[in-house]
N, C-alpha and C. Protein backbone atom coordinates (compact mmCIF):
# COMPACT_ATOMS: atom_id res chain seq x y z
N UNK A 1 103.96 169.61 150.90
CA UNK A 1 104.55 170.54 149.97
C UNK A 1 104.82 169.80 148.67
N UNK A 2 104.24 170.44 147.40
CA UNK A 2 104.60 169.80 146.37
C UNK A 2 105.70 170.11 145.29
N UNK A 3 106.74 169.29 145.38
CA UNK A 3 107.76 169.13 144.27
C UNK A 3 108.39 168.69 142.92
N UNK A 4 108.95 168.57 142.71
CA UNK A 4 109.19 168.10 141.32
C UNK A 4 110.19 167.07 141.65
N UNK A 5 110.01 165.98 140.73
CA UNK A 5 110.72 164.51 141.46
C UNK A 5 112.72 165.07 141.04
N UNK A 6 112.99 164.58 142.25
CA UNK A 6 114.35 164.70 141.94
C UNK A 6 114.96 166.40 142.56
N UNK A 7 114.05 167.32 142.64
CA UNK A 7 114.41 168.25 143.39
C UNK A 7 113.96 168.37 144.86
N UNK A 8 115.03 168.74 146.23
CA UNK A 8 114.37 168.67 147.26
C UNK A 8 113.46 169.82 147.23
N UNK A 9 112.84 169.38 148.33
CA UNK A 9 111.82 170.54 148.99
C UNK A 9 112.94 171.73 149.32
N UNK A 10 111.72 173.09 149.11
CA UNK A 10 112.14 174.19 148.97
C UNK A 10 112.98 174.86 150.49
N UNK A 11 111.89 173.88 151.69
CA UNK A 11 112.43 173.88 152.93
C UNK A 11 113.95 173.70 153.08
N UNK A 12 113.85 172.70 152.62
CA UNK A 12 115.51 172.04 152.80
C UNK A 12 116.55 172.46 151.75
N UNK A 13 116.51 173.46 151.43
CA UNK A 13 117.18 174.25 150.59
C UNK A 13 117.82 175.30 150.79
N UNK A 14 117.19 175.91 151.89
CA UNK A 14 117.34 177.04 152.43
C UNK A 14 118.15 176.49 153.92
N UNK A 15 119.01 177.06 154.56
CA UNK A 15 119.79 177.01 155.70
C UNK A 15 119.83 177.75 156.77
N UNK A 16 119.70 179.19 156.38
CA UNK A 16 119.69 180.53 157.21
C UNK A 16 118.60 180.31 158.50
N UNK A 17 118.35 181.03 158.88
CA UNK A 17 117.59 182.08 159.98
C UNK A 17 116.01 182.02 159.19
N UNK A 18 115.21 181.39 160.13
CA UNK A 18 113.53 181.56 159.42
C UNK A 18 113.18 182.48 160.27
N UNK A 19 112.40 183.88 159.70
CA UNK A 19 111.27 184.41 160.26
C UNK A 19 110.18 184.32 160.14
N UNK A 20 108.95 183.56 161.23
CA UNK A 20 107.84 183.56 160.83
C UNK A 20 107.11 184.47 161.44
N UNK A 21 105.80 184.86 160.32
CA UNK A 21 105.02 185.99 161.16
C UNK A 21 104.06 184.84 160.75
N UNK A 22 102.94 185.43 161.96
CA UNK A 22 101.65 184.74 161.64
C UNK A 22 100.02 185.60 161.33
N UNK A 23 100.44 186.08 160.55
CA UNK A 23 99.35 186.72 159.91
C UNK A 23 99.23 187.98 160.33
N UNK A 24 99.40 189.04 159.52
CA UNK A 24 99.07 190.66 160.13
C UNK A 24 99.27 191.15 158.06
N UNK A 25 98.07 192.32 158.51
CA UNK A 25 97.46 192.72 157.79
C UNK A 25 98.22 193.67 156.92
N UNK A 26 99.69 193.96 157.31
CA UNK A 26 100.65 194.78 156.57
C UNK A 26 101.79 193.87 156.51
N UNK A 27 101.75 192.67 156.77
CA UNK A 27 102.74 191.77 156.57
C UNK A 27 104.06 191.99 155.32
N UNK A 28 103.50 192.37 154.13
CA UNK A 28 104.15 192.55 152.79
C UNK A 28 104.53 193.99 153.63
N UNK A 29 104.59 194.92 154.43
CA UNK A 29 105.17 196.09 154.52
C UNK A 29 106.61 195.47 155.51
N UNK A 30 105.84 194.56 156.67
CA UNK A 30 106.84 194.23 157.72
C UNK A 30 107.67 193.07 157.16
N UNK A 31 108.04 192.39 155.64
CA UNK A 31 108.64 191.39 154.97
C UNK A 31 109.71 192.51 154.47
N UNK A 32 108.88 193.72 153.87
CA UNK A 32 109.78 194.42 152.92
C UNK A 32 111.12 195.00 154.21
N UNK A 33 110.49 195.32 154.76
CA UNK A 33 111.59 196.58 155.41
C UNK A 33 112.41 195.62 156.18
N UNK A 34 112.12 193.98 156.69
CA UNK A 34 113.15 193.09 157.29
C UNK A 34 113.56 192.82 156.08
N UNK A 35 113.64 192.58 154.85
CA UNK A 35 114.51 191.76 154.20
C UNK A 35 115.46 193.07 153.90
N UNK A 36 115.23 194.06 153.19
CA UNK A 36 115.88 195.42 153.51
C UNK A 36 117.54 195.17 154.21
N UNK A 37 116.85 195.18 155.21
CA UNK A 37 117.64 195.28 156.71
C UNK A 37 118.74 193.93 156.31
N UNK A 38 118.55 192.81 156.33
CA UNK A 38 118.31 191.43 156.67
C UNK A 38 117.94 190.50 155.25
N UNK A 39 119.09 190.52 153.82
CA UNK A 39 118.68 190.25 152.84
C UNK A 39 118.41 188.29 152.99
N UNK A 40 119.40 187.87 154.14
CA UNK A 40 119.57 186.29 154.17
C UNK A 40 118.49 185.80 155.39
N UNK A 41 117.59 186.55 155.87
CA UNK A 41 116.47 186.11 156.44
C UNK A 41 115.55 185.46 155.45
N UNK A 42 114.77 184.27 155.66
CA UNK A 42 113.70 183.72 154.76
C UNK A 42 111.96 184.29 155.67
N UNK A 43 111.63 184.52 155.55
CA UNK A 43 110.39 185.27 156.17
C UNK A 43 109.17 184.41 155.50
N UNK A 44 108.08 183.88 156.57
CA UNK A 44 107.25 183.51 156.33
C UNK A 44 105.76 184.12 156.78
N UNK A 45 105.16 183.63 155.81
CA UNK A 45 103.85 184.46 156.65
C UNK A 45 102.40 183.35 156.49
N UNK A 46 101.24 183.14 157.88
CA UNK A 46 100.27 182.65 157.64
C UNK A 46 99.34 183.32 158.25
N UNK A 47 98.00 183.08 158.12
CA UNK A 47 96.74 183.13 158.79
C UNK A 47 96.84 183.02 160.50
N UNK A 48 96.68 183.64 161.25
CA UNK A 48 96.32 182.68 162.66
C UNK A 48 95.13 182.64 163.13
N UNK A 49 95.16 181.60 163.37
CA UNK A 49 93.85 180.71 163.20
C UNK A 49 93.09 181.41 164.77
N UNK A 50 91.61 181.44 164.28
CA UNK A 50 90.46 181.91 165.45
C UNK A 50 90.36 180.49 166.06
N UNK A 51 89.52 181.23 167.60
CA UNK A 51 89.41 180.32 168.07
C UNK A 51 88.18 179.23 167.75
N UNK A 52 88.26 178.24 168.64
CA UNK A 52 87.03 177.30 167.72
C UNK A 52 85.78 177.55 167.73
N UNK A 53 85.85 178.13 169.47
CA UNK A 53 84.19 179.07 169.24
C UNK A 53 83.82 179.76 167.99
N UNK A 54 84.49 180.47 167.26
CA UNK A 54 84.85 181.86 166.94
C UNK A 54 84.56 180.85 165.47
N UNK A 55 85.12 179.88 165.07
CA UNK A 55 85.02 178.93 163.71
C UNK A 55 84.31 178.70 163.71
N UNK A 56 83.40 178.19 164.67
CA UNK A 56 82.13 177.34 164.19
C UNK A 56 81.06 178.37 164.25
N UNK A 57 81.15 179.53 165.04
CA UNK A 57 80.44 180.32 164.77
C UNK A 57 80.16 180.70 163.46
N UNK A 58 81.46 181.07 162.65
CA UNK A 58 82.01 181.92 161.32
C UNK A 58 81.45 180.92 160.44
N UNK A 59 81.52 179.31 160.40
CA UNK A 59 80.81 178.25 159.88
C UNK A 59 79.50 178.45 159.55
N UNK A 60 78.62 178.63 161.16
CA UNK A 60 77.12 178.58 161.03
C UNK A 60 76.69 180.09 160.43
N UNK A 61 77.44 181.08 160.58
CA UNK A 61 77.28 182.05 159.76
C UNK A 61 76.95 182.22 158.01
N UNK A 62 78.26 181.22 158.03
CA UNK A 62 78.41 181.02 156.30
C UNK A 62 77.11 180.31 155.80
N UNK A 63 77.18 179.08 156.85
CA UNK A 63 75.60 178.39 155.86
C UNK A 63 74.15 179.06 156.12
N UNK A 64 74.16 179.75 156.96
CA UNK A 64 73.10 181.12 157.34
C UNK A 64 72.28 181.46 155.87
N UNK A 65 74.09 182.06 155.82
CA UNK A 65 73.64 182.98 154.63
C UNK A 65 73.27 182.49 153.51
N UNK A 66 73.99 180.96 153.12
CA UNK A 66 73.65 180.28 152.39
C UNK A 66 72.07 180.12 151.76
N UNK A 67 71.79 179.35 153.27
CA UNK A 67 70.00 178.79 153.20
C UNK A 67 69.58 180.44 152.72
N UNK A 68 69.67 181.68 153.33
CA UNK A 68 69.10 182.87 153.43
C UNK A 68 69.09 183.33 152.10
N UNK A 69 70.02 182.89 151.19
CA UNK A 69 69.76 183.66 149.55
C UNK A 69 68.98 182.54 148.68
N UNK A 70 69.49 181.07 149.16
CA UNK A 70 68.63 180.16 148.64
C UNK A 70 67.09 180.53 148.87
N UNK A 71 66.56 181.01 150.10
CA UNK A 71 65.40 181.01 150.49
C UNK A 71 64.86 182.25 149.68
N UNK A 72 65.38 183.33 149.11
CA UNK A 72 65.21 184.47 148.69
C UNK A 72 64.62 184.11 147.58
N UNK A 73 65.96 183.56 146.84
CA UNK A 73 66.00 183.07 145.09
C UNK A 73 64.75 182.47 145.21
N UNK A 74 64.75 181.39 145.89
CA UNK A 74 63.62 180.34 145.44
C UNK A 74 62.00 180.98 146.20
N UNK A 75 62.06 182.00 146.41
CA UNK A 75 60.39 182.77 146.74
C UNK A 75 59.70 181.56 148.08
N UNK A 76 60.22 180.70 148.23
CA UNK A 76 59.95 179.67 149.79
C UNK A 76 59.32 180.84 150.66
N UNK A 77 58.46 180.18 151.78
CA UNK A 77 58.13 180.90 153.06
C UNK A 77 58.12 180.21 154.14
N UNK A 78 59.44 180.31 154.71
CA UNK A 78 59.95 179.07 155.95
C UNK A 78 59.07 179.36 156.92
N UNK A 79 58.31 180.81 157.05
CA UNK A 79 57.28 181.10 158.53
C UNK A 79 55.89 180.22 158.35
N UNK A 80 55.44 179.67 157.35
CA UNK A 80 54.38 179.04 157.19
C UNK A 80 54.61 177.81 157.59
N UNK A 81 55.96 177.11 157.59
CA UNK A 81 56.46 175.94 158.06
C UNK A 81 56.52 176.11 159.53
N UNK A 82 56.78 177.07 160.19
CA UNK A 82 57.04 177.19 161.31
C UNK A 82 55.60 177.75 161.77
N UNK A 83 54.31 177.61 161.40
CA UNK A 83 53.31 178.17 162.17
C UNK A 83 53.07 179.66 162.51
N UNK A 84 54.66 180.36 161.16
CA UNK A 84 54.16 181.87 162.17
C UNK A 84 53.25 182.61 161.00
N UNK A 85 53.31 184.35 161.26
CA UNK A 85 52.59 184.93 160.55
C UNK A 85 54.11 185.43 159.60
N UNK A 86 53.69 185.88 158.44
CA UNK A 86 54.78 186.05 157.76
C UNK A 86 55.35 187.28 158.33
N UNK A 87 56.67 188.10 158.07
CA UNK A 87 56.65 189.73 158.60
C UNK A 87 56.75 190.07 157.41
N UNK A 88 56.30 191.51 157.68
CA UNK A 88 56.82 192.58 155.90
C UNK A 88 57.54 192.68 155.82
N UNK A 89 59.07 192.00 156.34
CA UNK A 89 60.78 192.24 155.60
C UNK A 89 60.89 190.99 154.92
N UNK A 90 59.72 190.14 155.04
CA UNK A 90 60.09 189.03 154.53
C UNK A 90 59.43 189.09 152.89
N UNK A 91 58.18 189.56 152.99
CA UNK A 91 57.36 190.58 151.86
C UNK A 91 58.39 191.28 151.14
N UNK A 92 59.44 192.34 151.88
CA UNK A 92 59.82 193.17 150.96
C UNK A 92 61.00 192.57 150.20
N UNK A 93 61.73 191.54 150.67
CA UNK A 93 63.25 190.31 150.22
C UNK A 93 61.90 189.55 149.00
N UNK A 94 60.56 189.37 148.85
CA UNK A 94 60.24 188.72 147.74
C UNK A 94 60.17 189.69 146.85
N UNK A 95 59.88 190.98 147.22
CA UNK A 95 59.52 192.14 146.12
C UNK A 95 61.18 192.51 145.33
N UNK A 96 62.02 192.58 146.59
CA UNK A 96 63.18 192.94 145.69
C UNK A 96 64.29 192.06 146.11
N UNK A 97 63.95 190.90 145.44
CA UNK A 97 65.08 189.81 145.32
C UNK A 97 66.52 189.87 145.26
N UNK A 98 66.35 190.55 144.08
CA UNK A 98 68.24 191.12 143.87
C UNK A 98 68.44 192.16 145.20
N UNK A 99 68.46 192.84 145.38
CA UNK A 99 68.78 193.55 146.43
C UNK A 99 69.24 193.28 147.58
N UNK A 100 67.95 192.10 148.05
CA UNK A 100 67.63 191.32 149.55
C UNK A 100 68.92 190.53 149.16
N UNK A 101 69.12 189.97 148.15
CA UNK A 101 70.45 188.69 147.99
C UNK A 101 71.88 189.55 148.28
N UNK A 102 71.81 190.39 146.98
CA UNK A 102 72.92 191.02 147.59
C UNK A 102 73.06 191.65 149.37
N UNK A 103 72.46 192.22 149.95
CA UNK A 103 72.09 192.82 151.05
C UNK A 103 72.82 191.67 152.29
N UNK A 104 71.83 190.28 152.10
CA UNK A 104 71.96 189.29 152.52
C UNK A 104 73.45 189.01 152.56
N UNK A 105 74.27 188.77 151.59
CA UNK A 105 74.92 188.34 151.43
C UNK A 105 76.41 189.14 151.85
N UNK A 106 76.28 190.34 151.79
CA UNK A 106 77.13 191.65 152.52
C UNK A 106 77.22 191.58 153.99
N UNK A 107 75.68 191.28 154.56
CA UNK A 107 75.59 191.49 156.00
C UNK A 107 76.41 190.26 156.39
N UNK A 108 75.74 189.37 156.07
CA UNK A 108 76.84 188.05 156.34
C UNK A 108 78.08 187.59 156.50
N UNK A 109 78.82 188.16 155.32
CA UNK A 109 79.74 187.96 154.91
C UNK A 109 80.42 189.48 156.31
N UNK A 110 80.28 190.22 156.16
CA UNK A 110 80.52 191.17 157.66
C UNK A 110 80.69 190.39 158.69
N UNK A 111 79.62 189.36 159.27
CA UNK A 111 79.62 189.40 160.81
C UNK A 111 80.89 187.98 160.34
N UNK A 112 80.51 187.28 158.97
CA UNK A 112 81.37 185.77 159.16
C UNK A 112 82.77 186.46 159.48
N UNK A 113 83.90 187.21 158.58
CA UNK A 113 84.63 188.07 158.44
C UNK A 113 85.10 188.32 160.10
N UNK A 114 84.02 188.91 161.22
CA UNK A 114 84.27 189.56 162.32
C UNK A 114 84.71 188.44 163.30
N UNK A 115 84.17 187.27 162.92
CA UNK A 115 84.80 186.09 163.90
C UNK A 115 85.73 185.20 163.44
N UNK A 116 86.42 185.56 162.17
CA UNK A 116 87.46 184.41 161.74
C UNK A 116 88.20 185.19 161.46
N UNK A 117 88.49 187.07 161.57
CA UNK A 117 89.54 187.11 161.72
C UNK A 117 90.34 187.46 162.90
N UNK A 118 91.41 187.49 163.00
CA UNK A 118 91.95 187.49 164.30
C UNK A 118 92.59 188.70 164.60
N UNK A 119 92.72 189.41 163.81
CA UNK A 119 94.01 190.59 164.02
C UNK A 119 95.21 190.15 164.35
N UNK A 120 95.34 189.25 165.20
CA UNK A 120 96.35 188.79 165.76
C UNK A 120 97.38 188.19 164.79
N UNK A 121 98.88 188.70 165.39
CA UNK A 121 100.04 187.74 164.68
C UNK A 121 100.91 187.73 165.81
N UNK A 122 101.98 187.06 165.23
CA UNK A 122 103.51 186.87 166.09
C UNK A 122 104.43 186.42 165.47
N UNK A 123 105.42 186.88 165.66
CA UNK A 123 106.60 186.43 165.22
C UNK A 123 107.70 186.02 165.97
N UNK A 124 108.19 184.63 164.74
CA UNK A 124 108.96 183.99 165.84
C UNK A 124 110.13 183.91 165.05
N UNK A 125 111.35 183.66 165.25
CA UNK A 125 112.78 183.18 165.10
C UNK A 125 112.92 182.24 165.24
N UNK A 126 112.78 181.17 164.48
CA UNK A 126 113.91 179.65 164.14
C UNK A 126 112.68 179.06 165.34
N UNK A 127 111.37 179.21 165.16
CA UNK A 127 110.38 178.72 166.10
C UNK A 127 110.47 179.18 167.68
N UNK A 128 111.31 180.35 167.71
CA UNK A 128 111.19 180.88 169.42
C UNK A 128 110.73 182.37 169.04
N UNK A 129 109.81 182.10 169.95
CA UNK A 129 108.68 183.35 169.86
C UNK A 129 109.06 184.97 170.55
N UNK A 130 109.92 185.77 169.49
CA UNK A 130 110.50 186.95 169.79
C UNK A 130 108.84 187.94 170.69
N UNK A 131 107.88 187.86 169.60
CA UNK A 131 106.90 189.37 169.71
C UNK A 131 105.26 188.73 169.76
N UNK A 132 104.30 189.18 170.36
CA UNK A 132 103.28 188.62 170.08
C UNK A 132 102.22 189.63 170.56
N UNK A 133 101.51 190.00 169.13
CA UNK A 133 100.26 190.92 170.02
C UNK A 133 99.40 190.40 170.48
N UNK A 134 99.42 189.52 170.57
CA UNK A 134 98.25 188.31 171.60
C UNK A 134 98.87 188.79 172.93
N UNK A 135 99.93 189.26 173.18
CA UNK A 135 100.42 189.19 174.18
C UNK A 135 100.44 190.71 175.08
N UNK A 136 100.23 191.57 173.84
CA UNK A 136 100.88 192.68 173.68
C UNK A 136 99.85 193.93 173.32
N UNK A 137 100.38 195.14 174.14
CA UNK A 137 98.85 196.21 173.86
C UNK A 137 99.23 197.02 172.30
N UNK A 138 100.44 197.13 172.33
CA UNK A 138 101.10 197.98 171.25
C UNK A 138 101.19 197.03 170.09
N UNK A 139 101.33 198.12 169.35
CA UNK A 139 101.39 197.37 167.77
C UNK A 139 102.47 197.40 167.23
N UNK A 140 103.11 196.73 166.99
CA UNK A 140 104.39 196.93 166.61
C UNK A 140 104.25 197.59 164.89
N UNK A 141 105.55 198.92 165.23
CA UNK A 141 105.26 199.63 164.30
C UNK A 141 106.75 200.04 163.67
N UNK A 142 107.21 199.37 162.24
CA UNK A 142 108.56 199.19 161.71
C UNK A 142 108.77 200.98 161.41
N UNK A 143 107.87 201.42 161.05
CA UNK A 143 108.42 203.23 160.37
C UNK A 143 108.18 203.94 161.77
N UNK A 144 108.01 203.53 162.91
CA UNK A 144 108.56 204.21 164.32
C UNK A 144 109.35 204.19 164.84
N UNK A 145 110.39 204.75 165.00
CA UNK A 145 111.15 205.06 165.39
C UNK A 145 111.31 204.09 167.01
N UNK A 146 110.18 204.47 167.61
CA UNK A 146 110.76 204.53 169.13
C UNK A 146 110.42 202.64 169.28
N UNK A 147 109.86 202.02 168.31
CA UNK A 147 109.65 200.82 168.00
C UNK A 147 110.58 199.79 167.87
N UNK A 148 111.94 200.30 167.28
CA UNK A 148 112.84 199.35 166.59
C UNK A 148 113.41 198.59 167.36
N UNK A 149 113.28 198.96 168.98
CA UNK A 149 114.03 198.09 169.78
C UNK A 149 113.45 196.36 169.58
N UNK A 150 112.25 196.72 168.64
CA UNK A 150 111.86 195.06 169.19
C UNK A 150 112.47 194.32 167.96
N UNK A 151 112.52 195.37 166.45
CA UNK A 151 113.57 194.55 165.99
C UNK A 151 114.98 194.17 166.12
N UNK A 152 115.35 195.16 167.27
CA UNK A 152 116.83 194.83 167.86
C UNK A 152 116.71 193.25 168.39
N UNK A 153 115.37 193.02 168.97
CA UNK A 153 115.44 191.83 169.82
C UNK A 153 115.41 190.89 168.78
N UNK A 154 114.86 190.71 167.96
CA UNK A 154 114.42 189.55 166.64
C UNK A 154 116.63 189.44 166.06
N UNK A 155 116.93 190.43 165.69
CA UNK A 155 117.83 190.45 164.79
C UNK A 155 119.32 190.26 165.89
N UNK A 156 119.30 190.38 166.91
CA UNK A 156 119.99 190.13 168.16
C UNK A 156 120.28 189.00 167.58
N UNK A 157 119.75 188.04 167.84
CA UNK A 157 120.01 186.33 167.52
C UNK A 157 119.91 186.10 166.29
N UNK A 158 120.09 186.90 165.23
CA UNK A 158 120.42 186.58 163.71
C UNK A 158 121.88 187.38 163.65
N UNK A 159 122.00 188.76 164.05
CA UNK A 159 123.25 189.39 163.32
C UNK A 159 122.85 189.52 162.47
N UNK A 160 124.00 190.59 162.20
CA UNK A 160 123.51 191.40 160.63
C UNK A 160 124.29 190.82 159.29
């Protein structure tokens, strides 16, 4: 964490009750309505991380696509290297370059997207793990009503 000499870290500044979430896609909705509630909570939020299958997949994806627009741009024919016959999608990515790149680069960026993200979050209290949809079929849902018991459980061990 970077500071300015002579001031502590921002960590050690703060005293209260940490909430961390770990990544969910309405996070800024589920920050707003706990601090609301809960103005001396500090609330954090990150990414949670895929698994490694799931990374290196999302990896070999990325440079996929890479070589795949390089190969476009630059009019190359990797099937002649490889002994094959060319196909006509490979014909039609030289006829319409821009297209095939963009195209290329959409589809890709889709499947990389489908394995690095996780959906998944959790949230924990002062590092003890209140909620977890890794764990969990339901989604935890703050403007439901029949939901709030689970922020009863989080805010149980903070007080109001």
């Amino acid at each position: 964490m970077d500071t300015e000499p002579g001031k502590p870290a921002k960590s050690t500044l703060y005293t209260g009750p940490v909430l961390k979430f770990q990544y969910c896609k309405v996070f800024q909705e589920y920050a707003r309505a706990i601090s609301q509630l809960y103005p001396d909570i500090r609330i954090e939020g990150e990414n949670y991380p895929p698994t490694a299958f799931n990374r290196c997949l999302g990896t070999l994806i990325s440079y996929l696509k890479l070589i795949s627009i390089l190969l476009i741009i630059s009019g190359h024919n990797p099937f002649i290297l490889l002994g094959l016959q060319t196909p006509r999608a490979w014909t039609w990515t030289q006829d319409n370059k821009i297209f095939s790149c963009l195209m290329a680069f959409f589809l890709y960026n889709m499947m990389e997207t489908h394995f690095l993200s996780t959906g998944a979050f959790e949230i924990t209290l002062n590092d003890i793990p209140v909620w977890s949809k890794l764990h969990c079929t339901a989604l935890l849902c703050l403007f439901d009503p029949s939901q709030w018991d689970v922020l009863s459980l989080v805010f149980m061990k903070v007080g109001p």
